[in-house]
N, C-alpha and C. Protein backbone atom coordinates (compact mmCIF):
# COMPACT_ATOMS: atom_id res chain seq x y z
N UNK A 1 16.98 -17.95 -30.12
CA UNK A 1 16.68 -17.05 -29.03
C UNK A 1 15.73 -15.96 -29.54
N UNK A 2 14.71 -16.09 -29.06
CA UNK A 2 13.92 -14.98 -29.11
C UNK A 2 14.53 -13.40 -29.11
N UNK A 3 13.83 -12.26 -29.77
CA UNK A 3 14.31 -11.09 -29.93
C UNK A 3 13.24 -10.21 -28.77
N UNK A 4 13.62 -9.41 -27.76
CA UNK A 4 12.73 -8.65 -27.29
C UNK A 4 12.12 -7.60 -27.58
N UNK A 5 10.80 -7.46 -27.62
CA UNK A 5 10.51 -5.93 -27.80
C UNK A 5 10.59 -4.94 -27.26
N UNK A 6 10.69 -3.87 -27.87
CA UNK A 6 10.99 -2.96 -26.87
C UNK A 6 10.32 -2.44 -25.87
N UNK A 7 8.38 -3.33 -25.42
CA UNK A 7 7.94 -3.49 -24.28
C UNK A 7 8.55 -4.21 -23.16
N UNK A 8 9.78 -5.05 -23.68
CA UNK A 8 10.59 -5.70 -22.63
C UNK A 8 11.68 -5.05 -22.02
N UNK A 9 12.08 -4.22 -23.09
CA UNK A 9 13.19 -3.36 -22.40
C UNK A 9 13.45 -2.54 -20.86
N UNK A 10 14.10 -2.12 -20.44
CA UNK A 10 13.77 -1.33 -19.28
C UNK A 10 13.71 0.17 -19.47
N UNK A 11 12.41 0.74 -19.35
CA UNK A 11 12.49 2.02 -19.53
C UNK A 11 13.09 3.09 -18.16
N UNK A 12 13.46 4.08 -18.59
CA UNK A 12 14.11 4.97 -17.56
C UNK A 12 12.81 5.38 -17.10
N UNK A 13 12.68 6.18 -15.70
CA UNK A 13 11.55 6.70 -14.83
C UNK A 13 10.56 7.36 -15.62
N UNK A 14 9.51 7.91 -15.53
CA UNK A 14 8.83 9.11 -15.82
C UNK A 14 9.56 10.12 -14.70
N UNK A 15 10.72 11.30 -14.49
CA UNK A 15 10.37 11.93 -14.30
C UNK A 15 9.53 13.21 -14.44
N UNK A 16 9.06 13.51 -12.47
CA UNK A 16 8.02 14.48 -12.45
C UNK A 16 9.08 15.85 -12.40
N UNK A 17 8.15 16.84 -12.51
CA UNK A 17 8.83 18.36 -12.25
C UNK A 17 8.81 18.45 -11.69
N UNK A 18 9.14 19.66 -10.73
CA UNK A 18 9.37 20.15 -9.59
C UNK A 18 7.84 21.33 -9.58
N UNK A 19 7.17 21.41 -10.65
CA UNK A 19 5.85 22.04 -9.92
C UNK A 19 4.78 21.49 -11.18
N UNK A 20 4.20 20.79 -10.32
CA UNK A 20 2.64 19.99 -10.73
C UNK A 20 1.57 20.90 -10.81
N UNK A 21 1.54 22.47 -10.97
CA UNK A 21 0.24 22.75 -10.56
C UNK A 21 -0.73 22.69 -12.17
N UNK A 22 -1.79 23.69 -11.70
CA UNK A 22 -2.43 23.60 -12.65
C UNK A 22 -2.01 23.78 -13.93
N UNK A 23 -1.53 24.74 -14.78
CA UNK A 23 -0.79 24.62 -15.73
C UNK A 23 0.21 23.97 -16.16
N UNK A 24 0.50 22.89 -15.57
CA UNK A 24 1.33 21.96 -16.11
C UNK A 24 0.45 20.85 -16.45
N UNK A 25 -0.88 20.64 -15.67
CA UNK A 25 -1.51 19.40 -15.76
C UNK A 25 -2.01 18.80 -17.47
N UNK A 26 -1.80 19.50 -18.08
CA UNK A 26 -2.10 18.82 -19.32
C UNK A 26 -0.86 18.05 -20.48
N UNK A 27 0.18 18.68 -19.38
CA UNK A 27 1.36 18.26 -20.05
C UNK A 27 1.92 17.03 -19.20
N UNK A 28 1.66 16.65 -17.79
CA UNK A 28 1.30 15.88 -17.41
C UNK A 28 0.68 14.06 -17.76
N UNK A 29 -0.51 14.87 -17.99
CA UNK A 29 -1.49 13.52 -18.42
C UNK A 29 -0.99 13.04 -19.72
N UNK A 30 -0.32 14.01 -20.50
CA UNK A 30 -0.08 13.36 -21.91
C UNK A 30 1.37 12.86 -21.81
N UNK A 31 1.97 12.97 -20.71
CA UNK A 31 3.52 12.08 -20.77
C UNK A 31 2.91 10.70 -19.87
N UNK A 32 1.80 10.99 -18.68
CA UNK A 32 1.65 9.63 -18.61
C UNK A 32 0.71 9.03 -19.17
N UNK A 33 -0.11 9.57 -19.81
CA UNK A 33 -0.65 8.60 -21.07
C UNK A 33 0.28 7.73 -22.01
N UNK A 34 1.58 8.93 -22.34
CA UNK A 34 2.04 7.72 -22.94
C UNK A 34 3.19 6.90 -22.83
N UNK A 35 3.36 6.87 -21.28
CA UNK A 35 3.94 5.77 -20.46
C UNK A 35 2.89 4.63 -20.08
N UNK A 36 2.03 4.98 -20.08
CA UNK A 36 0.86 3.72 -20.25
C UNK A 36 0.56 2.81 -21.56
N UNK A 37 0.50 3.90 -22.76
CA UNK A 37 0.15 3.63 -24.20
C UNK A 37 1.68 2.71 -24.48
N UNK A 38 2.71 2.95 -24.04
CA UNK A 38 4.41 2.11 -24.47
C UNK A 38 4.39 0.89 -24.04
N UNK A 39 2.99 0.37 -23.18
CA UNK A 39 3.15 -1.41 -22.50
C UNK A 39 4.15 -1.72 -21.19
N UNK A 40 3.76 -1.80 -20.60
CA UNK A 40 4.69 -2.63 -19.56
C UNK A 40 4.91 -1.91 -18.20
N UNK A 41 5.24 -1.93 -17.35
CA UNK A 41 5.68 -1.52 -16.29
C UNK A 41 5.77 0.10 -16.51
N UNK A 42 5.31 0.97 -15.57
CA UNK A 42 5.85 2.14 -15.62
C UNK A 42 6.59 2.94 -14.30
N UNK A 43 7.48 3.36 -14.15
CA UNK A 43 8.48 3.65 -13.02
C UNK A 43 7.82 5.33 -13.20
N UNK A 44 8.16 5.70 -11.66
CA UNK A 44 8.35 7.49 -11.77
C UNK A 44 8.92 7.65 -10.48
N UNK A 45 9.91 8.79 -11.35
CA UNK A 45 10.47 9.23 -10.18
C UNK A 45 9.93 10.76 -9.80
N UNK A 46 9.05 10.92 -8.65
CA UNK A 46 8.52 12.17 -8.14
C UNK A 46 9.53 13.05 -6.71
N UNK A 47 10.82 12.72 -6.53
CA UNK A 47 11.72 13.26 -6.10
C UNK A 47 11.54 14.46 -5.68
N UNK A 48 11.61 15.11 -7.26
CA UNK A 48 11.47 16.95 -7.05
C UNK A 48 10.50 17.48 -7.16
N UNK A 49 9.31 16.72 -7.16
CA UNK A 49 7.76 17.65 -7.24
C UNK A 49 8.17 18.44 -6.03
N UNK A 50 7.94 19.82 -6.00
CA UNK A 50 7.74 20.96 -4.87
C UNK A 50 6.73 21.68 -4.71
N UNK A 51 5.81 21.77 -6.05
CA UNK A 51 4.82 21.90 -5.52
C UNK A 51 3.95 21.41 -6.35
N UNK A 52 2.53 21.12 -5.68
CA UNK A 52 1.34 20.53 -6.16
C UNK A 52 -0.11 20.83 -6.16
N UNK A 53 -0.72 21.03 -6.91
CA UNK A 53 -2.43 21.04 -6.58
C UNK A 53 -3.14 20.29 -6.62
N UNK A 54 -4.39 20.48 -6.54
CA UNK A 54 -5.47 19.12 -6.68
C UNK A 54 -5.64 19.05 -8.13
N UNK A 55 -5.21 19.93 -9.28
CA UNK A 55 -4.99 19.21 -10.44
C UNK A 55 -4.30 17.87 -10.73
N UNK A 56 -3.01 18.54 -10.13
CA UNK A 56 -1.46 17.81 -10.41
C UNK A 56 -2.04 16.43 -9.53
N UNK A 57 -2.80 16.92 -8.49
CA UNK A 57 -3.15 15.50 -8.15
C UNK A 57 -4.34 14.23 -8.59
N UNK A 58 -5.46 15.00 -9.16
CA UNK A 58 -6.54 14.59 -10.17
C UNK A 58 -5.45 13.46 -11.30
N UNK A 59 -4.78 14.27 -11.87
CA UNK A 59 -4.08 13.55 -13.30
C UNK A 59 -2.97 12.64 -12.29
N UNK A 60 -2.66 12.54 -11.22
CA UNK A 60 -2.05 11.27 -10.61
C UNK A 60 -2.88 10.15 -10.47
N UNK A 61 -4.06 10.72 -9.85
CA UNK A 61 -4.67 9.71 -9.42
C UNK A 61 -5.55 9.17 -10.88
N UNK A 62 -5.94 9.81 -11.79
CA UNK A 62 -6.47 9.41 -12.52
C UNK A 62 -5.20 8.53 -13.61
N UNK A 63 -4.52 8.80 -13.54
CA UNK A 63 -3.35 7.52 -14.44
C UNK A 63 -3.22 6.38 -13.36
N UNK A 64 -3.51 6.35 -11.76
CA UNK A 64 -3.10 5.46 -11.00
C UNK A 64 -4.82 4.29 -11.42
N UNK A 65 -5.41 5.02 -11.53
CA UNK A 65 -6.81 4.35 -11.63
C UNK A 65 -6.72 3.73 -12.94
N UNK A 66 -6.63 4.23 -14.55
CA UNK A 66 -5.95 3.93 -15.09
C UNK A 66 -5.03 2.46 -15.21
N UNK A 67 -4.27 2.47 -14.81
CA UNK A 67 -2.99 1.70 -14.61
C UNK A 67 -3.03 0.41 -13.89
N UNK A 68 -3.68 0.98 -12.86
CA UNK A 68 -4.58 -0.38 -12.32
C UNK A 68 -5.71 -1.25 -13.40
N UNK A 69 -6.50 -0.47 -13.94
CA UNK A 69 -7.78 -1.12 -14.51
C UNK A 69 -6.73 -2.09 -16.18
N UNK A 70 -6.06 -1.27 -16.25
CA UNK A 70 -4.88 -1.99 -16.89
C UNK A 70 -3.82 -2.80 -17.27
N UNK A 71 -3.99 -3.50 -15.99
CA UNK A 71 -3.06 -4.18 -15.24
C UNK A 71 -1.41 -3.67 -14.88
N UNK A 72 -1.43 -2.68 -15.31
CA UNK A 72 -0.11 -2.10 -15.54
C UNK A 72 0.78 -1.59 -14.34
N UNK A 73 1.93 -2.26 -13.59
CA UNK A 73 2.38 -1.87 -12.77
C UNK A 73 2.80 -0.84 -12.51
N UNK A 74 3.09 0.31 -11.42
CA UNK A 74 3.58 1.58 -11.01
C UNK A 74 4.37 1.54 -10.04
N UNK A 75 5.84 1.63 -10.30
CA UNK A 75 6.86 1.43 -9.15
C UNK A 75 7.14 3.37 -9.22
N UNK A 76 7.47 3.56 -7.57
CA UNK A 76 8.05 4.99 -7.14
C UNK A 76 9.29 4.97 -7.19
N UNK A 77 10.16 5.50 -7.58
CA UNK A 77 12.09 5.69 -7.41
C UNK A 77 11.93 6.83 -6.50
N UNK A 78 11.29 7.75 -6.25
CA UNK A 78 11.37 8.23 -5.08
C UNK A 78 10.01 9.68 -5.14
N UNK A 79 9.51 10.02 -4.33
CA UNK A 79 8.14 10.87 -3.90
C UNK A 79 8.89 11.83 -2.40
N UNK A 80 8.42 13.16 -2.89
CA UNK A 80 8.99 13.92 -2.01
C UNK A 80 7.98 14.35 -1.03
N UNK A 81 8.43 14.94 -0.09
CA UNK A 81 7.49 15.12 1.13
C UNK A 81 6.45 15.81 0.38
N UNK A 82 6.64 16.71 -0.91
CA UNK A 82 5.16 17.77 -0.75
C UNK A 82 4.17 16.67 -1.37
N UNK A 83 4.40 16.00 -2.31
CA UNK A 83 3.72 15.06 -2.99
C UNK A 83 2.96 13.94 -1.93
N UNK A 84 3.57 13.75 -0.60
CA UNK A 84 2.70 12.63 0.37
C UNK A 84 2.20 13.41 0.95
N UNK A 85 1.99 14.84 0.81
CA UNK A 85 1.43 15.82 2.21
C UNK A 85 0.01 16.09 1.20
N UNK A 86 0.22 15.81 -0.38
CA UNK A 86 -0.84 16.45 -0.90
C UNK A 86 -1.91 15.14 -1.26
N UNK A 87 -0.90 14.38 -1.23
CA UNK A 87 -2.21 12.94 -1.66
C UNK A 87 -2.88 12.36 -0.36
N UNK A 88 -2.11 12.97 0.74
CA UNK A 88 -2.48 12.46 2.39
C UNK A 88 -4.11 13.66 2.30
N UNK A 89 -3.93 14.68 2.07
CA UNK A 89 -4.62 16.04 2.25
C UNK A 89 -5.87 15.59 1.54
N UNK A 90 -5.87 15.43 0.20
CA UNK A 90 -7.04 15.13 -0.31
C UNK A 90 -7.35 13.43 -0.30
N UNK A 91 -6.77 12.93 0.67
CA UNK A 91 -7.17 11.31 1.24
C UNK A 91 -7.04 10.44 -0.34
N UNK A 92 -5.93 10.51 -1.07
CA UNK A 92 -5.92 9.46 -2.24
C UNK A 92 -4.88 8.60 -1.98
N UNK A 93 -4.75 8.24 -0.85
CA UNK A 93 -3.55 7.29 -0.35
C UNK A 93 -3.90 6.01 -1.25
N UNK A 94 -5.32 5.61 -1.13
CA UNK A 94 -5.65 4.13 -1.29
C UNK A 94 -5.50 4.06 -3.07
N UNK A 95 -5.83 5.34 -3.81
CA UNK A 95 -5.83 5.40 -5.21
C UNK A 95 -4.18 5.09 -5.86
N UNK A 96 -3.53 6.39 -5.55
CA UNK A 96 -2.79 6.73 -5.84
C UNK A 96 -1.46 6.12 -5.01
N UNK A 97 -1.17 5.01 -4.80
CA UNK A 97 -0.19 3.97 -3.86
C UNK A 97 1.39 4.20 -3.84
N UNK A 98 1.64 5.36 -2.84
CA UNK A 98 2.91 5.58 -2.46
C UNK A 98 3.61 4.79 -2.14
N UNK A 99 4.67 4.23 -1.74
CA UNK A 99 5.12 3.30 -1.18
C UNK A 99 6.05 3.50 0.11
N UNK A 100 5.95 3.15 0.99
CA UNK A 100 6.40 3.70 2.62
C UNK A 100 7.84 3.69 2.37
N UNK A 101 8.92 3.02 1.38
CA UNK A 101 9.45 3.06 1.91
C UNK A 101 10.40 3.71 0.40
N UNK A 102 9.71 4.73 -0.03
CA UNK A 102 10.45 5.24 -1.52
C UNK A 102 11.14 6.56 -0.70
N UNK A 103 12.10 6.79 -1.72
CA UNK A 103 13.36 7.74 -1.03
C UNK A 103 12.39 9.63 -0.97
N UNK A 104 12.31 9.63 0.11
CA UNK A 104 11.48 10.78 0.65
C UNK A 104 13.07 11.78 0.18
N UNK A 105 12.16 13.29 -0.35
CA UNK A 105 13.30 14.17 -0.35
C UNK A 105 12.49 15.47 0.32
């Protein structure tokens, strides 16, 4: 029997914070950089984002672009209303792929 790596394993979510703005964004990009850099599937749970800017949203959409060109899947455990009001606002629906039916808080 084969041994798995620990790209096979199941990793727990990326959770997000509860405020994405600008000063957080660099701390941000470097946790999902290296949920990208670990291989395999990456989950996030954006639940408690409360608030957001067009930073916090730049470094979403730019790991979603990313991730894609990567082949790398992005499942939601759940995205809270401010987080679909801010990717609706600056029109990155098509980038950044919410999913209709992740647990809204």
């Amino acid at each position: 029997m084969a041994k798995k790596s620990p790209k096979d394993a199941p990793r727990e979510p990326v959770a997000l914070d509860a405020d994405l703005r600008i000063a957080a964004a660099p701390a941000l990009r470097e946790t999902l950089l290296a949920a990208l850099a670990a291989g395999g599937p990456v989950r996030i749970d954006a639940g408690a984002v409360a608030q957001i800017d067009t930073a916090g949203l730049q470094v979403l959409a730019a790991f979603s672009r990313d991730a894609r060109a990567a082949g790398v899947p992005v499942a939601w455990d759940g995205v809270s209303d401010t987080l679909r009001r801010g990717v609706a606002a600056l029109d990155l629906t098509a980038l950044i792929e919410l999913p209709a039916d992740a647990g809204v808080n």
